[in-house]
N, C-alpha and C. Protein backbone atom coordinates (compact mmCIF):
# COMPACT_ATOMS: atom_id res chain seq x y z
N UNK A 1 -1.18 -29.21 30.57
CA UNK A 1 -2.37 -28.89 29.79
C UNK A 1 -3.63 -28.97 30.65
N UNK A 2 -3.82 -29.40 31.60
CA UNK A 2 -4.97 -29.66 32.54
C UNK A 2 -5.11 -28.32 33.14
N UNK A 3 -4.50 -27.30 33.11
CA UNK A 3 -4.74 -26.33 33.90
C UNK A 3 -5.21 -25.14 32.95
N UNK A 4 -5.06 -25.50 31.55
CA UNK A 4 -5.60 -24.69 30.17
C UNK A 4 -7.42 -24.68 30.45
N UNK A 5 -7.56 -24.16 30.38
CA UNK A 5 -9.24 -23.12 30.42
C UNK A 5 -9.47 -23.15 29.11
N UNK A 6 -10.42 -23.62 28.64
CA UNK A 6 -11.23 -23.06 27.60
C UNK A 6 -11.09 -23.81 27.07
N UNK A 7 -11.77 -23.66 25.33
CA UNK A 7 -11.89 -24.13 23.90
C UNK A 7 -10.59 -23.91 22.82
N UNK A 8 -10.29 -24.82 22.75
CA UNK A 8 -9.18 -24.81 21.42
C UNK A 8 -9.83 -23.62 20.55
N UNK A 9 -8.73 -22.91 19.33
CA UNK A 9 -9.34 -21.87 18.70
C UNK A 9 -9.78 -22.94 17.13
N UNK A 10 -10.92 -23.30 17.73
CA UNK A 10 -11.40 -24.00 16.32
C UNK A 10 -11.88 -22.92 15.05
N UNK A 11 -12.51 -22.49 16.03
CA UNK A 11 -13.02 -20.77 14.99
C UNK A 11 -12.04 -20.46 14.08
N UNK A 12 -10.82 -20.33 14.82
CA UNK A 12 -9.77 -19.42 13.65
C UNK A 12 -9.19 -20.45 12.95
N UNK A 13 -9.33 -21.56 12.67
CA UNK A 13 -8.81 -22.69 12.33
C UNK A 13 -10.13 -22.68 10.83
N UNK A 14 -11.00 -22.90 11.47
CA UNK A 14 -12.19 -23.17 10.36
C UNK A 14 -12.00 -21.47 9.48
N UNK A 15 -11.80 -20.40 10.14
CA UNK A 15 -11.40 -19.33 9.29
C UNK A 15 -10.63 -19.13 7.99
N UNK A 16 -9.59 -20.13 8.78
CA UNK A 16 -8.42 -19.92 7.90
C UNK A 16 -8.53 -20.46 6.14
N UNK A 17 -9.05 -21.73 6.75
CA UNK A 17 -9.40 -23.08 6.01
C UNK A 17 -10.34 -22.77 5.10
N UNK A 18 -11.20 -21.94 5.07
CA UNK A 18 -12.08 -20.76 4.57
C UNK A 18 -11.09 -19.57 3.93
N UNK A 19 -10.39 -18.93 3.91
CA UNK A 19 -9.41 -18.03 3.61
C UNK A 19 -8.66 -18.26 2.63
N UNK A 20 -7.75 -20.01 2.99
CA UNK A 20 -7.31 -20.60 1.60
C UNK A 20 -8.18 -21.07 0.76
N UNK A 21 -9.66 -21.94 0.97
CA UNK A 21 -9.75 -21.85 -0.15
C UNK A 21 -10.55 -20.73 -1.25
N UNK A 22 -10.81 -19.71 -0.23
CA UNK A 22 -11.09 -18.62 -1.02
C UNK A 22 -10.02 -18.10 -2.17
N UNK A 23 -9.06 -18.14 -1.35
CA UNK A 23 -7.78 -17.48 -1.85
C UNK A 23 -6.94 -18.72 -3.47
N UNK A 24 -7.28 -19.91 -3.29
CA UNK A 24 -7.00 -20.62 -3.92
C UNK A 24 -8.21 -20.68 -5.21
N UNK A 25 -9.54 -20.57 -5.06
CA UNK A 25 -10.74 -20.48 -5.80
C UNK A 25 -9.96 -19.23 -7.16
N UNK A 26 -9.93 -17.86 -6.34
CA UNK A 26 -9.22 -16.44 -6.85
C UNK A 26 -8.23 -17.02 -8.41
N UNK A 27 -7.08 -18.06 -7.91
CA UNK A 27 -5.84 -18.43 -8.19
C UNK A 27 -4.59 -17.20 -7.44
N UNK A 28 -3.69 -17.77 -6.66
CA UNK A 28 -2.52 -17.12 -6.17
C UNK A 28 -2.00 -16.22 -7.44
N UNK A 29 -1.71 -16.91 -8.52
CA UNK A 29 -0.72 -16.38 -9.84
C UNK A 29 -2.38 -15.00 -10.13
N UNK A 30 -3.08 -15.22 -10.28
CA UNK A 30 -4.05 -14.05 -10.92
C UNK A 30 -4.16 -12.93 -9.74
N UNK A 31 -4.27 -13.30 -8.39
CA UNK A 31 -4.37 -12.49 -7.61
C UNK A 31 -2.72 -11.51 -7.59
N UNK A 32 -1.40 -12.40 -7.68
CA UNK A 32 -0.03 -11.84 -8.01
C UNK A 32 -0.02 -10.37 -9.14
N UNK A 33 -0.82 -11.45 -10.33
CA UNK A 33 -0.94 -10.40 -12.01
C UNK A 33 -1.55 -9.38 -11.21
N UNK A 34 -2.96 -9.50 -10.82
CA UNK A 34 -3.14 -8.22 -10.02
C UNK A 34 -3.06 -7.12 -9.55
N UNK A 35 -1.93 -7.69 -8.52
CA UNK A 35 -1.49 -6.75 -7.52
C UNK A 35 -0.38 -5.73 -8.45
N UNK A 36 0.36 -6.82 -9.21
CA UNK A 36 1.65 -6.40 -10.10
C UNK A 36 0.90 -4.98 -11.37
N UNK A 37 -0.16 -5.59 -11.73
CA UNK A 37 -0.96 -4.49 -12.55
C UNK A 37 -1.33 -2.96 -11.73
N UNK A 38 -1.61 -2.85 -10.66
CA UNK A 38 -2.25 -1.91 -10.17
C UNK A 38 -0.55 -0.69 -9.41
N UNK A 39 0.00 -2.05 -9.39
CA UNK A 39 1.48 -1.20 -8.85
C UNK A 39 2.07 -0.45 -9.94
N UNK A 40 1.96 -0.85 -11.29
CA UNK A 40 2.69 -0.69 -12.07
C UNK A 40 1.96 0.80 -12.67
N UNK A 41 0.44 0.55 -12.41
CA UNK A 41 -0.53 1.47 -12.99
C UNK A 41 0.22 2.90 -11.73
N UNK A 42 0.05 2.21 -10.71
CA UNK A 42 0.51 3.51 -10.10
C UNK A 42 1.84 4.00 -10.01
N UNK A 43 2.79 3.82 -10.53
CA UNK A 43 4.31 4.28 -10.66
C UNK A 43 3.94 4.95 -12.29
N UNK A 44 3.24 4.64 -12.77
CA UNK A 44 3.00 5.08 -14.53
C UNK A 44 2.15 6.36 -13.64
N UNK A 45 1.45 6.67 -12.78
CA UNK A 45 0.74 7.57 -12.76
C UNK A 45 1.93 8.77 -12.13
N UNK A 46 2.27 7.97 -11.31
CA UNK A 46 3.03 8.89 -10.48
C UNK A 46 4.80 9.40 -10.90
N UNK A 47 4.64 8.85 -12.28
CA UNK A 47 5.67 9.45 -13.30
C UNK A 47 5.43 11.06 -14.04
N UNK A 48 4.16 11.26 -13.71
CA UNK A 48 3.49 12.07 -14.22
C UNK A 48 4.29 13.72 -13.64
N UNK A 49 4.70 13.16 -12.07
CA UNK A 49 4.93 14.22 -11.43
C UNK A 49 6.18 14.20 -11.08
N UNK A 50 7.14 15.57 -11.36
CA UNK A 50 8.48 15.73 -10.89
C UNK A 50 8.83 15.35 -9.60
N UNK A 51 8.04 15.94 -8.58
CA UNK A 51 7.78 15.92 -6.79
C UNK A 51 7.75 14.55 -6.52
N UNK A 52 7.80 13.51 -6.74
CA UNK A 52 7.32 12.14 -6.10
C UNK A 52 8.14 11.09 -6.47
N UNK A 53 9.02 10.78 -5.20
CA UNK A 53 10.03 9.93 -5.75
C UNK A 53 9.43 8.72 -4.85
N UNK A 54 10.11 7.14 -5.85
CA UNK A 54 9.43 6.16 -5.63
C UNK A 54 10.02 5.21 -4.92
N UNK A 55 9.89 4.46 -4.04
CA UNK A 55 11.18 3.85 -3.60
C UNK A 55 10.86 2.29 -4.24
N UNK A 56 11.52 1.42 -4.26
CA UNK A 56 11.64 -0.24 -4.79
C UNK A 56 11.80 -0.37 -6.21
N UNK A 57 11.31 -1.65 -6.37
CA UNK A 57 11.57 -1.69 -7.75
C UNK A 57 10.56 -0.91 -8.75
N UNK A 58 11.68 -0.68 -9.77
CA UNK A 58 11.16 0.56 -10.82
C UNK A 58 9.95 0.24 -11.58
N UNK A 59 9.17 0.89 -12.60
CA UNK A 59 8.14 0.76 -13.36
C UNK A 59 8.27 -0.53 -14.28
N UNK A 60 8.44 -1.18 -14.47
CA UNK A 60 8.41 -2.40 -15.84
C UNK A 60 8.71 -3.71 -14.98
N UNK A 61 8.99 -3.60 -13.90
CA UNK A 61 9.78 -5.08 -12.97
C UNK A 61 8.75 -5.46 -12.15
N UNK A 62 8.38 -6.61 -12.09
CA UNK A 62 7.53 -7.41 -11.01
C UNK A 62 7.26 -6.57 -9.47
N UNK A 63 6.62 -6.32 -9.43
CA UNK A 63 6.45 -5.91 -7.76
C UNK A 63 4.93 -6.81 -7.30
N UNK A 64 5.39 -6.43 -6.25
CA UNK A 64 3.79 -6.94 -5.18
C UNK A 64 2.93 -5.80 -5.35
N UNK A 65 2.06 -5.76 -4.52
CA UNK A 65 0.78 -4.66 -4.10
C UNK A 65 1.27 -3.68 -3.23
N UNK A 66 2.45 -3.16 -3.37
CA UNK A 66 2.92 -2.05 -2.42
C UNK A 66 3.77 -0.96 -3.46
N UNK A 67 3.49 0.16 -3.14
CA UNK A 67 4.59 1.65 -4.21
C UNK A 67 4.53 2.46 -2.56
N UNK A 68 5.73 2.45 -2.08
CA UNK A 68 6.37 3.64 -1.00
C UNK A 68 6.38 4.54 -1.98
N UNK A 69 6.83 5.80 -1.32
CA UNK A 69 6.31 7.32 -2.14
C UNK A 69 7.23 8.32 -1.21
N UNK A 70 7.25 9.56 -1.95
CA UNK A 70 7.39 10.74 -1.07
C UNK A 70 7.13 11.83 -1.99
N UNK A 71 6.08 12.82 -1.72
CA UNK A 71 5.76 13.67 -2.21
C UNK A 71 6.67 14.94 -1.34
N UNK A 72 7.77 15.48 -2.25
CA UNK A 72 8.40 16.40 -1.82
C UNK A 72 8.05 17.48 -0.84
N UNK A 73 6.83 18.42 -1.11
CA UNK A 73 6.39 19.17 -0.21
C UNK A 73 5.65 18.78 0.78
N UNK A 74 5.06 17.69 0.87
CA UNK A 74 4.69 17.18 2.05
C UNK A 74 5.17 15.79 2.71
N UNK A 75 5.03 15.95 4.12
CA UNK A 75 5.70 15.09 4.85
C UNK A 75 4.28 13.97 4.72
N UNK A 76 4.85 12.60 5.25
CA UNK A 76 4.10 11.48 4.89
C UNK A 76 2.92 11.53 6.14
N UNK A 77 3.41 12.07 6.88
CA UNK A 77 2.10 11.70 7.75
C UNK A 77 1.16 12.59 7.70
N UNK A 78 1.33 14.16 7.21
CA UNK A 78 0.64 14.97 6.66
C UNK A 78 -0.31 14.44 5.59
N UNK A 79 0.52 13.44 4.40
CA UNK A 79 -0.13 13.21 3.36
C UNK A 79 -0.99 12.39 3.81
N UNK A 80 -0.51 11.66 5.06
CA UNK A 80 -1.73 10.92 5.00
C UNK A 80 -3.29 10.74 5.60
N UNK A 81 -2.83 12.03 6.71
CA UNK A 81 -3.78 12.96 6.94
C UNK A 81 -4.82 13.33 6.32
N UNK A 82 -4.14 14.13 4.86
CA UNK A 82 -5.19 14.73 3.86
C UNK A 82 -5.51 14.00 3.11
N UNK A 83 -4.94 12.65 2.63
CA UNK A 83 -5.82 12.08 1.60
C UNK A 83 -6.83 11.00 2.90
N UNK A 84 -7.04 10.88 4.07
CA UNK A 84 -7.92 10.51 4.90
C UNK A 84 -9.20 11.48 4.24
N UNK A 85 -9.14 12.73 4.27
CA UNK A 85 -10.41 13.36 3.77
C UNK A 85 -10.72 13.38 2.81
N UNK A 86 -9.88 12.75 1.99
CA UNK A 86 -10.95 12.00 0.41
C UNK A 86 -11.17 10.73 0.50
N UNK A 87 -11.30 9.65 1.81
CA UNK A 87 -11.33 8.37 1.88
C UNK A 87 -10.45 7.90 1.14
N UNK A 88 -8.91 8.14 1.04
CA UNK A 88 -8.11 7.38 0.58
C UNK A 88 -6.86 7.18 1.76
N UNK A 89 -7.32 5.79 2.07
CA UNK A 89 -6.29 5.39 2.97
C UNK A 89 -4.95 4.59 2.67
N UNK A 90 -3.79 5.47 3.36
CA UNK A 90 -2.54 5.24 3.14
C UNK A 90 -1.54 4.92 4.67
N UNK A 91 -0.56 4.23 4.85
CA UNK A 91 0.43 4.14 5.84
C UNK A 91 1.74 4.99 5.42
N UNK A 92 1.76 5.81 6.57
CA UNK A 92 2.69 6.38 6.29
C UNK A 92 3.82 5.99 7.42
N UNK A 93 5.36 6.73 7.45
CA UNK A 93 6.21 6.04 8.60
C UNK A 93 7.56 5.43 8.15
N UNK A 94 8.07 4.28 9.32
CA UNK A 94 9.02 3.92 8.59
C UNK A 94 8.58 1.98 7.99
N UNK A 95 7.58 1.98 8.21
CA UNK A 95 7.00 0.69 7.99
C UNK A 95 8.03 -0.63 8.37
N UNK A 96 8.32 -0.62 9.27
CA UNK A 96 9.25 -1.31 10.25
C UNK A 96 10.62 -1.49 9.34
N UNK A 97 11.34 -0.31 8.53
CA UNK A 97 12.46 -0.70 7.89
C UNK A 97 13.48 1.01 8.36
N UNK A 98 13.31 1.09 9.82
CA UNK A 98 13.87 2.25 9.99
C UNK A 98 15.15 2.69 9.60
N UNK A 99 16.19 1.46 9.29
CA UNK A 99 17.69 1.70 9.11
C UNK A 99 17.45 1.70 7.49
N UNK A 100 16.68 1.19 6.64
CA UNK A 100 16.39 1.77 5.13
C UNK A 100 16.34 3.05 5.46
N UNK A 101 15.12 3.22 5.78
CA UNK A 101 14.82 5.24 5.95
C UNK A 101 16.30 6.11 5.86
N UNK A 102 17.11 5.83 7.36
CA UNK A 102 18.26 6.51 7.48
C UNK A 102 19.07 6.10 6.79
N UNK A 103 19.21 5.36 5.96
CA UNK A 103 20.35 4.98 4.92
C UNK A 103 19.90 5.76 3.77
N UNK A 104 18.53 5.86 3.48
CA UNK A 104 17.96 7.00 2.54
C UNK A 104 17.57 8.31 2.70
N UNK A 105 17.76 8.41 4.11
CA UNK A 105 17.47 9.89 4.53
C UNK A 105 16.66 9.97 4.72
N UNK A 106 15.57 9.63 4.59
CA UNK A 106 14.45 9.95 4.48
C UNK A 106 13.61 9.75 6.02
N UNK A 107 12.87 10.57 6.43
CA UNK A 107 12.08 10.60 7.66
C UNK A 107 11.08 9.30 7.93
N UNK A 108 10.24 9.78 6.44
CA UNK A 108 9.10 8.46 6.64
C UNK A 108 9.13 8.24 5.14
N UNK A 109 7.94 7.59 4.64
CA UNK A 109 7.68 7.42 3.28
C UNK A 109 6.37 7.15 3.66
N UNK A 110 5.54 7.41 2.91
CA UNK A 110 3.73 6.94 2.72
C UNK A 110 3.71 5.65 1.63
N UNK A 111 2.87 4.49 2.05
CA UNK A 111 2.69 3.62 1.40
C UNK A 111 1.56 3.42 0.66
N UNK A 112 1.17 3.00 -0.28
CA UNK A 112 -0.14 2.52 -0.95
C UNK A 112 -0.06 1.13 -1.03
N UNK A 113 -1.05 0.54 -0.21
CA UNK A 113 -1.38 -0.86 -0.64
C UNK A 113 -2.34 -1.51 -1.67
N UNK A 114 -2.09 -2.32 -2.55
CA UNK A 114 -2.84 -2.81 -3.04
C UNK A 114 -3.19 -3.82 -3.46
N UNK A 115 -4.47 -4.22 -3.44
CA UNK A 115 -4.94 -6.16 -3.42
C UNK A 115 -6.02 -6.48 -4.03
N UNK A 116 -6.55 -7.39 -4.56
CA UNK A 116 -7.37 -8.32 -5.52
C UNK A 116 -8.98 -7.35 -5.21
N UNK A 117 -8.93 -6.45 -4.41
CA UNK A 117 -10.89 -5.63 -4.42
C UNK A 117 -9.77 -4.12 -4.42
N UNK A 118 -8.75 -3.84 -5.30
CA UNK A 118 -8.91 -2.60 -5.83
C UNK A 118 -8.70 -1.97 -7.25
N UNK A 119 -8.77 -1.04 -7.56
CA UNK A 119 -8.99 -0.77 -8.84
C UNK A 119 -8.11 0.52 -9.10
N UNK A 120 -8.18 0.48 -10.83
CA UNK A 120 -7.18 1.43 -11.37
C UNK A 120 -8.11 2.77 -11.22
N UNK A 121 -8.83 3.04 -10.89
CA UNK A 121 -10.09 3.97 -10.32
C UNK A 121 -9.62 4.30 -9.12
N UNK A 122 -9.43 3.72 -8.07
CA UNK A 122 -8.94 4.53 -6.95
C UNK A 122 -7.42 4.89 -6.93
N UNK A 123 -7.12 4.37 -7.76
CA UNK A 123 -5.45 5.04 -8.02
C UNK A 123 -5.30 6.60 -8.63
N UNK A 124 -6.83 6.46 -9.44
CA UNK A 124 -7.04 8.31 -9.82
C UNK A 124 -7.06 8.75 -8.84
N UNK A 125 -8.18 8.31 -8.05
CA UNK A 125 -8.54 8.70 -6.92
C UNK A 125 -7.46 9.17 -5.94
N UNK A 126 -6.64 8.34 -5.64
CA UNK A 126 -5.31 8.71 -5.34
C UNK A 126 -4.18 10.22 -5.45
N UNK A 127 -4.47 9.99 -6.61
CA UNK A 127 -3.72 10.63 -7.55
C UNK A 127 -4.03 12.02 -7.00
N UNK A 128 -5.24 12.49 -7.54
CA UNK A 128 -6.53 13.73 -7.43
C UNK A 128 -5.98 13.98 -5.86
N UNK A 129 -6.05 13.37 -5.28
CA UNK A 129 -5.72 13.78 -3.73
C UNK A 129 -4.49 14.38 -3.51
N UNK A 130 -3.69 13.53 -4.25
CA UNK A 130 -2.33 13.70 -3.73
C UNK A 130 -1.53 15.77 -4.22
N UNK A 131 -2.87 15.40 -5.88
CA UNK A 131 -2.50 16.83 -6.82
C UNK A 131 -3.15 18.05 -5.51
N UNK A 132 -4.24 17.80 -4.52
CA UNK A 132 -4.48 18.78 -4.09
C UNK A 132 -3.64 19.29 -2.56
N UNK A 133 -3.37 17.48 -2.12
CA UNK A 133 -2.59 18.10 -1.11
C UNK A 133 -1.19 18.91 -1.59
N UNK A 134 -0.76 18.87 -2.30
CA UNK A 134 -0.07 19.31 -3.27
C UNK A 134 0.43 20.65 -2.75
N UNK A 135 -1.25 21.12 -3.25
CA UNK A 135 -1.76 22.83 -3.32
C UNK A 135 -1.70 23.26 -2.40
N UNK A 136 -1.92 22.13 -1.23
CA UNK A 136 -2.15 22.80 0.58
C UNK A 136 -0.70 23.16 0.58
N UNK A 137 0.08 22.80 0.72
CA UNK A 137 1.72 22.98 0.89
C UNK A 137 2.47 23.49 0.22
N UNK A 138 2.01 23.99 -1.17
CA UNK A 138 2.57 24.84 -2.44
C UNK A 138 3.37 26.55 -1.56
């Protein structure tokens, strides 16, 4: 240890410590309801459309803040291309589960994340994007 340079990372320490109790202030279980509300809002939206199959667990079952996707006529990194130009940002890829993908065939999938500063408003938002990239590829 005598040959270590520098300052311990107190910074990211006092960060953190700051982080939980932000995150604890929130409540874990309300920030969970949350995430579980906005997922659910978006599999109800995206029932709407024949083209868009969903991957994980189905509409009515607990999920986190994540709905994988695939919009039939477009490929995921395309989609996520075009909904970049409505400021709606998405991951597209194999989101480090490449042997899922090829067990499903599937190339990539586009992800939507979602967490405690978003709203059933940008899930329209979403949505609206997704109906036009749609049109680009029709």
């Amino acid at each position: 240890w005598k040959f270590e340079a520098g300052t311990p990372r107190i910074a990211q320490g006092i960060a953190l410590a700051e982080a939980v109790e932000y995150l604890e202030a929130i409540g874990m279980d309300r920030i969970a309801r949350h995430e579980n509300e906005l997922a659910q809002y978006a599999l109800d939206r995206f029932e709407e459309f024949e083209d868009i199959e969903t991957y994980g667990p189905p509409a009515g079952e607990d999920r986190g803040g994540l709905v994988s996707f695939n919009l039939d006529s477009v490929h995921a990194h395309d989609l996520a291309s075009i909904l970049n130009d409505y400021a709606v940002a998405i991951r597209a890829g194999d989101h480090c589960t490449q042997p899922l993908h090829d067990k499903l065939g599937v190339a990539a999938t586009a992800r939507a994340s979602f967490y405690i500063y978003n709203t059933t408003e940008e899930i329209d938002v979403l949505i609206e994007a997704m109906n036009d990239a749609r049109e680009l590829f029709a």
